[in-house]
N, C-alpha and C. Protein backbone atom coordinates (compact mmCIF):
# COMPACT_ATOMS: atom_id res chain seq x y z
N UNK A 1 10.84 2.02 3.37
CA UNK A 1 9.46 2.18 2.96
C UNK A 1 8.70 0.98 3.48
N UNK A 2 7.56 0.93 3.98
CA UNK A 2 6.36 0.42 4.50
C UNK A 2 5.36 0.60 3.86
N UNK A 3 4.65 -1.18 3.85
CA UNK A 3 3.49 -1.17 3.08
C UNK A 3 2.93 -2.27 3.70
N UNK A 4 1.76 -2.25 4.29
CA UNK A 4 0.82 -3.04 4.48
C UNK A 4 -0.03 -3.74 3.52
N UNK A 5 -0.12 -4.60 3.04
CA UNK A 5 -0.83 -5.05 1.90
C UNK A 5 -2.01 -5.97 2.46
N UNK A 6 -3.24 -5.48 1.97
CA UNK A 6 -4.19 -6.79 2.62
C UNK A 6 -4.84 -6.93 1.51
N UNK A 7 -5.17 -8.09 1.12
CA UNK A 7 -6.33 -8.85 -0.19
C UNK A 7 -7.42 -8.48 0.35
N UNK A 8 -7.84 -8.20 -1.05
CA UNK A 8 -9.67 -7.78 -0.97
C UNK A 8 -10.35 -8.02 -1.51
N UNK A 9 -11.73 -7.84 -1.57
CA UNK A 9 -12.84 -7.99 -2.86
C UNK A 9 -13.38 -6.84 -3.27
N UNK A 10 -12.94 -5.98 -2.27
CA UNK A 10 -14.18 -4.66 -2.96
C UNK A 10 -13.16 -3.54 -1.07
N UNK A 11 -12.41 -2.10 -1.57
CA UNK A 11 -11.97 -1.75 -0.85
C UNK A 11 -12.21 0.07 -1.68
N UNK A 12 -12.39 0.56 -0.65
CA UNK A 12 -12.77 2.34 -0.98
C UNK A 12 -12.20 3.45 0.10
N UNK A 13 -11.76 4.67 -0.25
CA UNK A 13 -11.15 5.67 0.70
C UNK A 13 -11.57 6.88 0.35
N UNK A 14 -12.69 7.67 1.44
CA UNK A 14 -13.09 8.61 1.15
C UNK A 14 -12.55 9.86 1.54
N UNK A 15 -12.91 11.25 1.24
CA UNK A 15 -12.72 12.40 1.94
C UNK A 15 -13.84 13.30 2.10
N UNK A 16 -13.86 14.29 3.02
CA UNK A 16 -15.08 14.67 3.12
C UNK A 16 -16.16 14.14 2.78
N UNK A 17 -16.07 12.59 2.69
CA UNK A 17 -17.59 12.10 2.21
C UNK A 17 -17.60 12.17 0.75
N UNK A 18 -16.65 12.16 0.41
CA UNK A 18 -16.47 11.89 -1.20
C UNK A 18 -15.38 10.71 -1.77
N UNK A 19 -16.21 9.71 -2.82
CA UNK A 19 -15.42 8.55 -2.72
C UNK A 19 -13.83 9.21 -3.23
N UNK A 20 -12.30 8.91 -3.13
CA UNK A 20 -11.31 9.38 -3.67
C UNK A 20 -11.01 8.08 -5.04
N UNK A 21 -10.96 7.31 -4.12
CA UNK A 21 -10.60 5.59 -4.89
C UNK A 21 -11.59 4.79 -4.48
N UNK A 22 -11.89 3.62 -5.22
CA UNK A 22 -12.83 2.39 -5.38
C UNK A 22 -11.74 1.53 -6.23
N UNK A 23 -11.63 -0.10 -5.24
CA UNK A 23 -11.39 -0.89 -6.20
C UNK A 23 -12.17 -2.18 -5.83
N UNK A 24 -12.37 -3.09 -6.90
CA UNK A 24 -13.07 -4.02 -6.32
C UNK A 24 -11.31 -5.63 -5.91
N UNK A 25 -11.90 -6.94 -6.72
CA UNK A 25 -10.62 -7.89 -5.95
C UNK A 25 -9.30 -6.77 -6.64
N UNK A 26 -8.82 -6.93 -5.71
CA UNK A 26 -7.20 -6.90 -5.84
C UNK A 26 -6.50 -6.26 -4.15
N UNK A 27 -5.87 -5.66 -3.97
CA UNK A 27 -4.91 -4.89 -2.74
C UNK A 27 -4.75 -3.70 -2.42
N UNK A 28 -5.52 -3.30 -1.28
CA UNK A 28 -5.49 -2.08 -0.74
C UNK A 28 -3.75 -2.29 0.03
N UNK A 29 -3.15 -0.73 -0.31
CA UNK A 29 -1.71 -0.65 -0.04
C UNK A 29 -2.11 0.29 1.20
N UNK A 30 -1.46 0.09 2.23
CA UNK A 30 -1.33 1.25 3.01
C UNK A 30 0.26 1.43 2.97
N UNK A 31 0.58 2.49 2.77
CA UNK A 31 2.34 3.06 2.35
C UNK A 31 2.74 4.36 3.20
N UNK A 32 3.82 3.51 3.88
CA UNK A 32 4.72 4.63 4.62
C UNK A 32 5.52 4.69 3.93
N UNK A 33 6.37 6.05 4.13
CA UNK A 33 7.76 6.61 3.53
C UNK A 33 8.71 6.94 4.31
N UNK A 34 9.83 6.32 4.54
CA UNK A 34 10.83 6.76 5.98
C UNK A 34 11.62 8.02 5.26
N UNK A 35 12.31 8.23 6.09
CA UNK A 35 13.39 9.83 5.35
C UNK A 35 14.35 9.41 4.90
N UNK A 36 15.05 8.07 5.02
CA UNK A 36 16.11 7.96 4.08
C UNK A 36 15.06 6.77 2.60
N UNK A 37 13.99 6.80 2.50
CA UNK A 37 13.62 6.18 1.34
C UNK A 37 14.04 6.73 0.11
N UNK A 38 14.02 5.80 -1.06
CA UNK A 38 14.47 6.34 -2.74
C UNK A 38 13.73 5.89 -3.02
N UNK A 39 13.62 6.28 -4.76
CA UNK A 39 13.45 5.23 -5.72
C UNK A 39 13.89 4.01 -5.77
N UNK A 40 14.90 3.43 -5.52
CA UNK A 40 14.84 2.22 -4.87
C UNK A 40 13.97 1.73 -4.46
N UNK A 41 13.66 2.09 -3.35
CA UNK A 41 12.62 1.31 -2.33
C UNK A 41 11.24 1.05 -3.27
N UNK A 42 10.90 2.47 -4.00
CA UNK A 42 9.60 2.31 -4.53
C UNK A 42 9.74 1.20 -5.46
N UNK A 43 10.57 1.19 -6.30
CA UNK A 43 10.83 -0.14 -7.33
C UNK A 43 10.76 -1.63 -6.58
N UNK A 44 11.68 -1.56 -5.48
CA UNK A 44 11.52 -3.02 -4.82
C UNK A 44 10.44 -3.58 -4.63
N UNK A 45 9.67 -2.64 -3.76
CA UNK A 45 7.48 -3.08 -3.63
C UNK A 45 7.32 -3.15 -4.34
N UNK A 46 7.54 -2.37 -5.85
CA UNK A 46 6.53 -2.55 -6.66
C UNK A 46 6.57 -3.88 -7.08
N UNK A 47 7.45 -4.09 -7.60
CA UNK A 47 8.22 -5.18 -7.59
C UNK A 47 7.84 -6.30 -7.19
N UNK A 48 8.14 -6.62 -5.59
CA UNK A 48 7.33 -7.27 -4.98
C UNK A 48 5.72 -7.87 -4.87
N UNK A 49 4.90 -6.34 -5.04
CA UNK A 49 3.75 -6.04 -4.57
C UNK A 49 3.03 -6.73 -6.42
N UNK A 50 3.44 -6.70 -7.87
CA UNK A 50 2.78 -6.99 -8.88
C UNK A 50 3.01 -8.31 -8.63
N UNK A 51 4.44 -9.20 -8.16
CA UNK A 51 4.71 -10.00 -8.57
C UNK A 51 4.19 -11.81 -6.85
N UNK A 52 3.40 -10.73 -6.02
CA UNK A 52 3.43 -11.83 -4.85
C UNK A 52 2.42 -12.50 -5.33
N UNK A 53 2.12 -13.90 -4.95
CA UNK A 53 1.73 -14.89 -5.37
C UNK A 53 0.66 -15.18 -4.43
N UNK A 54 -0.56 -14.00 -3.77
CA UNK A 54 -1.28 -14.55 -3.18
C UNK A 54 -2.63 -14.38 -3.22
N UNK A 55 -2.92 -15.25 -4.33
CA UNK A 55 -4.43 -14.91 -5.02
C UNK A 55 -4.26 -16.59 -5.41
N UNK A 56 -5.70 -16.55 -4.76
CA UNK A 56 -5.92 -18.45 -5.10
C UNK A 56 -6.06 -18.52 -6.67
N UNK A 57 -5.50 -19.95 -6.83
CA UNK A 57 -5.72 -20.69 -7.95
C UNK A 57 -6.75 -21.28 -7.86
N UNK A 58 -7.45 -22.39 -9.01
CA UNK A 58 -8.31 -22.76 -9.24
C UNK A 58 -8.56 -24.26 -8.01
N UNK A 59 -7.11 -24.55 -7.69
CA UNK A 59 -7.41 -25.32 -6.92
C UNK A 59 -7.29 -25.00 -4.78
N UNK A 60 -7.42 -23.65 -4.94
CA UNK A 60 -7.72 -23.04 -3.54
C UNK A 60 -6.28 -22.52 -3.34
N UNK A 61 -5.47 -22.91 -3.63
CA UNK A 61 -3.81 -22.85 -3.23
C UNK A 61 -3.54 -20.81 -3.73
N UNK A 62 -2.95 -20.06 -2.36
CA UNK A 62 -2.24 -18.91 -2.89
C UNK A 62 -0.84 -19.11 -3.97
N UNK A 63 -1.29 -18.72 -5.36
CA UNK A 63 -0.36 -18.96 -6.32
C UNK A 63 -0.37 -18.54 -7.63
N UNK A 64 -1.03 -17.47 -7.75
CA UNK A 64 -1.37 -16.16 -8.43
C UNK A 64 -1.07 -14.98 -7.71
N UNK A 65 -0.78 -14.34 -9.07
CA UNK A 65 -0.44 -12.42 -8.52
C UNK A 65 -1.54 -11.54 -8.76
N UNK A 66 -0.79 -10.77 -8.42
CA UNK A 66 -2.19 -9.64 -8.49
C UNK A 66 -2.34 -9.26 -10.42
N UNK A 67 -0.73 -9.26 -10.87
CA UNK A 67 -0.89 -9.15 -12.20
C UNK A 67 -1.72 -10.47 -13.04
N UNK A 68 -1.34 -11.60 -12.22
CA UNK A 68 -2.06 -13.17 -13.33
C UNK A 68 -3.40 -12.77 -13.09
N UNK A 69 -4.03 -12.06 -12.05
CA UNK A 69 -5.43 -12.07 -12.04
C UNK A 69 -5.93 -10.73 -12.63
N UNK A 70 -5.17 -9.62 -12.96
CA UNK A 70 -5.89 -8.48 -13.56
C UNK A 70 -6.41 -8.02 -12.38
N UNK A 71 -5.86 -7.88 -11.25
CA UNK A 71 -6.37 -7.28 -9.99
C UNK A 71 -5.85 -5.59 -10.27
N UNK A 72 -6.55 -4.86 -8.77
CA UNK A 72 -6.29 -3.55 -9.19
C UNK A 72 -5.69 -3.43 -7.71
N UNK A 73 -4.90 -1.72 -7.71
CA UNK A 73 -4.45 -1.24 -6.01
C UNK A 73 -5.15 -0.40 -5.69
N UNK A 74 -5.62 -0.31 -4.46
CA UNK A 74 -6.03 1.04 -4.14
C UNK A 74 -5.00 1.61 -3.30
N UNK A 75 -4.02 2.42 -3.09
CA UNK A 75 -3.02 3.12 -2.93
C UNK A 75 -3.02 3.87 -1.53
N UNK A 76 -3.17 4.26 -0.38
CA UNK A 76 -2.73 5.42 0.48
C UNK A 76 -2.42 5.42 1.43
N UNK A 77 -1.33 6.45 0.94
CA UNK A 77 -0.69 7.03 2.07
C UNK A 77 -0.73 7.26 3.44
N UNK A 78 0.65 6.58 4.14
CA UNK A 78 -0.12 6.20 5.65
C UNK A 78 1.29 6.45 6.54
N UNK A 79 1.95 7.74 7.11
CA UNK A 79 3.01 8.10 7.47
C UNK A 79 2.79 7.41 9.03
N UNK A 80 1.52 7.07 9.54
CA UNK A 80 1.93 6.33 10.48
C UNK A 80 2.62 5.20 10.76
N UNK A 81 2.69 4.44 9.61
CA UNK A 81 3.63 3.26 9.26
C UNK A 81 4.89 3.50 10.04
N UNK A 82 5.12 4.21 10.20
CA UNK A 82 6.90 4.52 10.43
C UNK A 82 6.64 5.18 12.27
N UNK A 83 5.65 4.87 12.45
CA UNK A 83 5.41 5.33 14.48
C UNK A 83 6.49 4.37 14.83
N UNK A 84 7.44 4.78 15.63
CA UNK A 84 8.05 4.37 16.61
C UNK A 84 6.70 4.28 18.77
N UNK A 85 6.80 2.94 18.73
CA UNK A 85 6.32 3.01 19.91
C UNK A 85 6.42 2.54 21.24
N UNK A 86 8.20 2.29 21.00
CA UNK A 86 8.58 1.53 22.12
C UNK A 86 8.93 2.74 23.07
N UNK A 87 8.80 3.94 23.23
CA UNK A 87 8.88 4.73 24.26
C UNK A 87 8.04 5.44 24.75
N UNK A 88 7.21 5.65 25.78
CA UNK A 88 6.45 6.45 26.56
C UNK A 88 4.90 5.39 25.41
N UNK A 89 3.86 7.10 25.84
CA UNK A 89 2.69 6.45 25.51
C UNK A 89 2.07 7.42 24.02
N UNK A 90 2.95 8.13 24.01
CA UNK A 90 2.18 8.68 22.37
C UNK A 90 3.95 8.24 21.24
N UNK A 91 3.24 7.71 19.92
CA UNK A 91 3.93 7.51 19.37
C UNK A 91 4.80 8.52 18.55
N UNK A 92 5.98 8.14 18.41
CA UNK A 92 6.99 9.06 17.96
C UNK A 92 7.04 9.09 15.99
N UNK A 93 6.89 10.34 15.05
CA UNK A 93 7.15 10.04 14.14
C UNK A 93 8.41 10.57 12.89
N UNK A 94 9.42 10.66 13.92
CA UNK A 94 10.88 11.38 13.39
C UNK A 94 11.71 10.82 12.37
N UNK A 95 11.04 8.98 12.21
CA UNK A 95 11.47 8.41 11.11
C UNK A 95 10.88 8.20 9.65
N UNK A 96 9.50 9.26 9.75
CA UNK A 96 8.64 9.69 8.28
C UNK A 96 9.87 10.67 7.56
N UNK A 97 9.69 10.40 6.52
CA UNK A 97 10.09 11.10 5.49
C UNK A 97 8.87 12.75 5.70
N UNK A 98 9.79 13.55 5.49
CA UNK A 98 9.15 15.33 5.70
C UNK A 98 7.86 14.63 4.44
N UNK A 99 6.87 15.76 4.20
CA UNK A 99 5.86 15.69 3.51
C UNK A 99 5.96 15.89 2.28
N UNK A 100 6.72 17.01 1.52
CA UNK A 100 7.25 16.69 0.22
C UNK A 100 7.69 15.75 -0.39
N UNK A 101 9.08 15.18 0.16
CA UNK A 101 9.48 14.10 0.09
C UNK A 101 8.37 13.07 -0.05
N UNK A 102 7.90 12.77 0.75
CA UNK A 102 6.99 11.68 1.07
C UNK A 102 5.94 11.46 0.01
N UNK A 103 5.47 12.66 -0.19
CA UNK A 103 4.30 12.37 -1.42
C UNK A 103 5.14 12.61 -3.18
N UNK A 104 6.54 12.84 -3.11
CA UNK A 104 7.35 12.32 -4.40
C UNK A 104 7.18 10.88 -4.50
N UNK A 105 7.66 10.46 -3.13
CA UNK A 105 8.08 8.69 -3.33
C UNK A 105 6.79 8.09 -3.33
N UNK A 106 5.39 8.84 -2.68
CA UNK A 106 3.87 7.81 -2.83
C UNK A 106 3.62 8.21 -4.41
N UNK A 107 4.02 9.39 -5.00
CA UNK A 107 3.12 9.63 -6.39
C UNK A 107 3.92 8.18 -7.24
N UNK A 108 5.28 8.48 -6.91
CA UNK A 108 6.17 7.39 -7.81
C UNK A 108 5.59 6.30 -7.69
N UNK A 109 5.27 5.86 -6.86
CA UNK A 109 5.13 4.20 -6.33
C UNK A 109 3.71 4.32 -7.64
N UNK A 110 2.54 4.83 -7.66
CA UNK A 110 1.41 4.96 -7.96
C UNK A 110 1.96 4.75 -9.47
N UNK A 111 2.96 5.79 -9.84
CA UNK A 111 3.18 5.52 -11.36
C UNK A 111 3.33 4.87 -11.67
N UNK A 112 4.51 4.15 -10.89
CA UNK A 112 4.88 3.00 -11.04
C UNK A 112 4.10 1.43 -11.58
N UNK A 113 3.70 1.78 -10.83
CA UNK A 113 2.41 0.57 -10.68
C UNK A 113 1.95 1.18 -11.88
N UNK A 114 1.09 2.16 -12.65
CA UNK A 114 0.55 2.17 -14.00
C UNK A 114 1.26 1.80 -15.02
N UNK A 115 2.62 2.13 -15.05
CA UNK A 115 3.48 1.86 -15.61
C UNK A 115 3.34 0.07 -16.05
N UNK A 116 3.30 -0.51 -14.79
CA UNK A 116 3.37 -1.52 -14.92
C UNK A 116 1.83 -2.40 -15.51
N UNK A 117 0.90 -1.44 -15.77
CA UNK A 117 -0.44 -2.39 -15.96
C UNK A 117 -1.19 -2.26 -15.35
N UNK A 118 -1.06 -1.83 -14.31
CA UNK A 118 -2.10 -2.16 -12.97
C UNK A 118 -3.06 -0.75 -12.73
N UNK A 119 -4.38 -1.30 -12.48
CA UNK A 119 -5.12 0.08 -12.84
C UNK A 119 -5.24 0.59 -11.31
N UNK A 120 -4.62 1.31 -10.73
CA UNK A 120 -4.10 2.05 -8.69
C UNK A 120 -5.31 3.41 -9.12
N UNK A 121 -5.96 3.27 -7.84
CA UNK A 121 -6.89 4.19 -7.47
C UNK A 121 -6.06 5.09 -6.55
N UNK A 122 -6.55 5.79 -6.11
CA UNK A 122 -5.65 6.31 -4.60
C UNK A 122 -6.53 7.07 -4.06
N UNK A 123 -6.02 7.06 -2.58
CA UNK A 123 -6.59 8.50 -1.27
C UNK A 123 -5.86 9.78 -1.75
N UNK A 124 -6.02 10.88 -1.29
CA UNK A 124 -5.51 11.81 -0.77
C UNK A 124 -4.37 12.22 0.23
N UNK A 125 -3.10 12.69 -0.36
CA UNK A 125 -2.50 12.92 0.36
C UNK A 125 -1.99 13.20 1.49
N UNK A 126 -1.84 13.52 2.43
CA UNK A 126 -1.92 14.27 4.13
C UNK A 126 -3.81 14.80 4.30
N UNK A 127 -4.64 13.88 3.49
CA UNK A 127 -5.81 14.19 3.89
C UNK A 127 -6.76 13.45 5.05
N UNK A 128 -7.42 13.87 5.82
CA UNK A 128 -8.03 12.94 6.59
C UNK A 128 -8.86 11.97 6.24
N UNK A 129 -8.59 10.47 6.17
CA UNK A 129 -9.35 9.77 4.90
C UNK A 129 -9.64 8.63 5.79
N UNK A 130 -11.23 8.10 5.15
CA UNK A 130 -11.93 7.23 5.66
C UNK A 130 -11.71 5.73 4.46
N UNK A 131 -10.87 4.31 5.21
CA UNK A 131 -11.24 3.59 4.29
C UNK A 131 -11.94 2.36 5.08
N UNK A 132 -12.27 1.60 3.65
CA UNK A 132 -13.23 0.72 3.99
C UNK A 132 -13.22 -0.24 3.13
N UNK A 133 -12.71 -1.55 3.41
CA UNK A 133 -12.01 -2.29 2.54
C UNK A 133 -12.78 -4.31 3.42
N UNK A 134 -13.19 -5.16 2.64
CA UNK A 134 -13.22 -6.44 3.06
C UNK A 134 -12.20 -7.08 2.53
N UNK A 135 -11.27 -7.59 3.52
CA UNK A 135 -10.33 -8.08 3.53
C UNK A 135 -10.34 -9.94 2.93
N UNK A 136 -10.05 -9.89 2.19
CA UNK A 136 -10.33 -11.64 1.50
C UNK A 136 -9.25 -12.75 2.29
N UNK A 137 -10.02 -13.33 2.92
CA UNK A 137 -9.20 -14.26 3.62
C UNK A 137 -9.51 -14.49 4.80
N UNK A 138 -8.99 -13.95 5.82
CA UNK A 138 -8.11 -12.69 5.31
C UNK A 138 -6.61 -12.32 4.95
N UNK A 139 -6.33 -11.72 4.26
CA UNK A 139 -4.64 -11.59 4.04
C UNK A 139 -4.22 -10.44 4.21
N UNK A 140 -3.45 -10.54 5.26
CA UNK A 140 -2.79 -9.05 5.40
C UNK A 140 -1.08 -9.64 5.60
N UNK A 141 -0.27 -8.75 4.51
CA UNK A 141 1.12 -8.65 4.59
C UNK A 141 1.53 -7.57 5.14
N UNK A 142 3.13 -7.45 5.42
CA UNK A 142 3.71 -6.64 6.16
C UNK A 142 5.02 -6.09 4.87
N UNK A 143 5.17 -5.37 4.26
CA UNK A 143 6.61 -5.37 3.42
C UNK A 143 7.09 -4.17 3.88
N UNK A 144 8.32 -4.34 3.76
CA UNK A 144 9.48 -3.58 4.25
C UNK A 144 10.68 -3.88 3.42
N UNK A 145 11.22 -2.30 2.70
CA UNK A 145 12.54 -2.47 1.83
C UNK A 145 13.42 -2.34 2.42
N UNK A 146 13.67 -2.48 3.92
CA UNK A 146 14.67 -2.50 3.92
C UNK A 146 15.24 -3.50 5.17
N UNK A 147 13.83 -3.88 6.03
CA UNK A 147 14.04 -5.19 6.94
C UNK A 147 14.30 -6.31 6.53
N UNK A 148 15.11 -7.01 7.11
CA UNK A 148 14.78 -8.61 7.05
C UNK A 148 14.79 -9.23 8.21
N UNK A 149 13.66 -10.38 7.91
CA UNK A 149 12.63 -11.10 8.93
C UNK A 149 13.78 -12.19 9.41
C-alpha cells in the first residue's frame, strides 16, 4: 500500500463540481492499494500516518502529529500510485489491487482513522476527481508498507 502524504492548511476534492471532502490544517492522503495488500498494511499507515511527527511546534521544529494538533485527513483514492514506469511510454497498472478489493482496503483505512479520532473527509471512489490542496511547507511524504528506503 501507497500513500502520499502532503501537509496542508486548507485541501478539497471535488466531483462533477461538487465539493466530496473539505479539510482545513491537517493531510491530504493520496492512497494506492497493490493486490497483495491486507489489513495489515492499512493498520501500519494508519499507524504511521496519526502518529508522524510533522507539524511544527511552538518553536518552528517538525515535532507534532497530526493527532497532538487535532488535525484532520482528507482521504483519496489514487490506484495510480502503484504505475509501474520503467517500461515503454504508457504506464503499466497490473500491480493495483482489482477495484473491489481496493475500495475494501481504502474504506478500512478511512475507518480506521475514525476509529482512531481523526475527523477523514474523502473523494470518491474510481471517480474522476478534482483536488485542490495548499501544501504547508511544503511537506510531501512518500509511505510504503512494504518498502524499505
Amino acid at each position: 500500500m501507497r500513500a502520499v502524504l502532503q501537509r496542508v492548511t486548507q485541501a478539497d476534492v471535488q466531483v462533477d463540481g461538487d465539493t466530496t471532502g473539505a479539510i482545513d490544517q491537517g493531510i491530504l492522503v493520496l492512497l494506492g492499494v497493490a493486490r497483495d495488500d491486507s489489513v495489515a498494511d492499512v493498520d501500519y499507515l494508519v499507524d504511521k500516518l496519526v502518529n508522524l511527527r510533522i507539524f511544527e511546534d511552538e518553536a518552528g521544529k517538525m515535532n507534532l502529529s497530526l493527532e497532538q494538533i487535532g488535525g484532520k485527513v482528507l482521504a483519496v483514492s489514487q490506484f495510480t500510485l502503484l504505475a509501474d514506469c520503467r517500461k515503454g511510454r504508457r504506464p503499466g497498472f497490473s500491480a493495483a489491487a482489482p477495484p473491489d478489493e481496493a475500495d475494501a482496503l481504502y474504506q478500512g483505512f478511512v475507518a480506521r482513522l475514525r476509529q482512531r479520532g481523526i475527523a477523514v473527509e474523502c473523494g470518491v471512489f474510481q471517480a474522476d476527481m478534482k483536488v485542490s490542496l495548499i501544501n504547508d511547507g511544503p511537506v510531501t511524504l512518500l509511505l510504503d508498507s512494504r518498502k524499505e528506503f
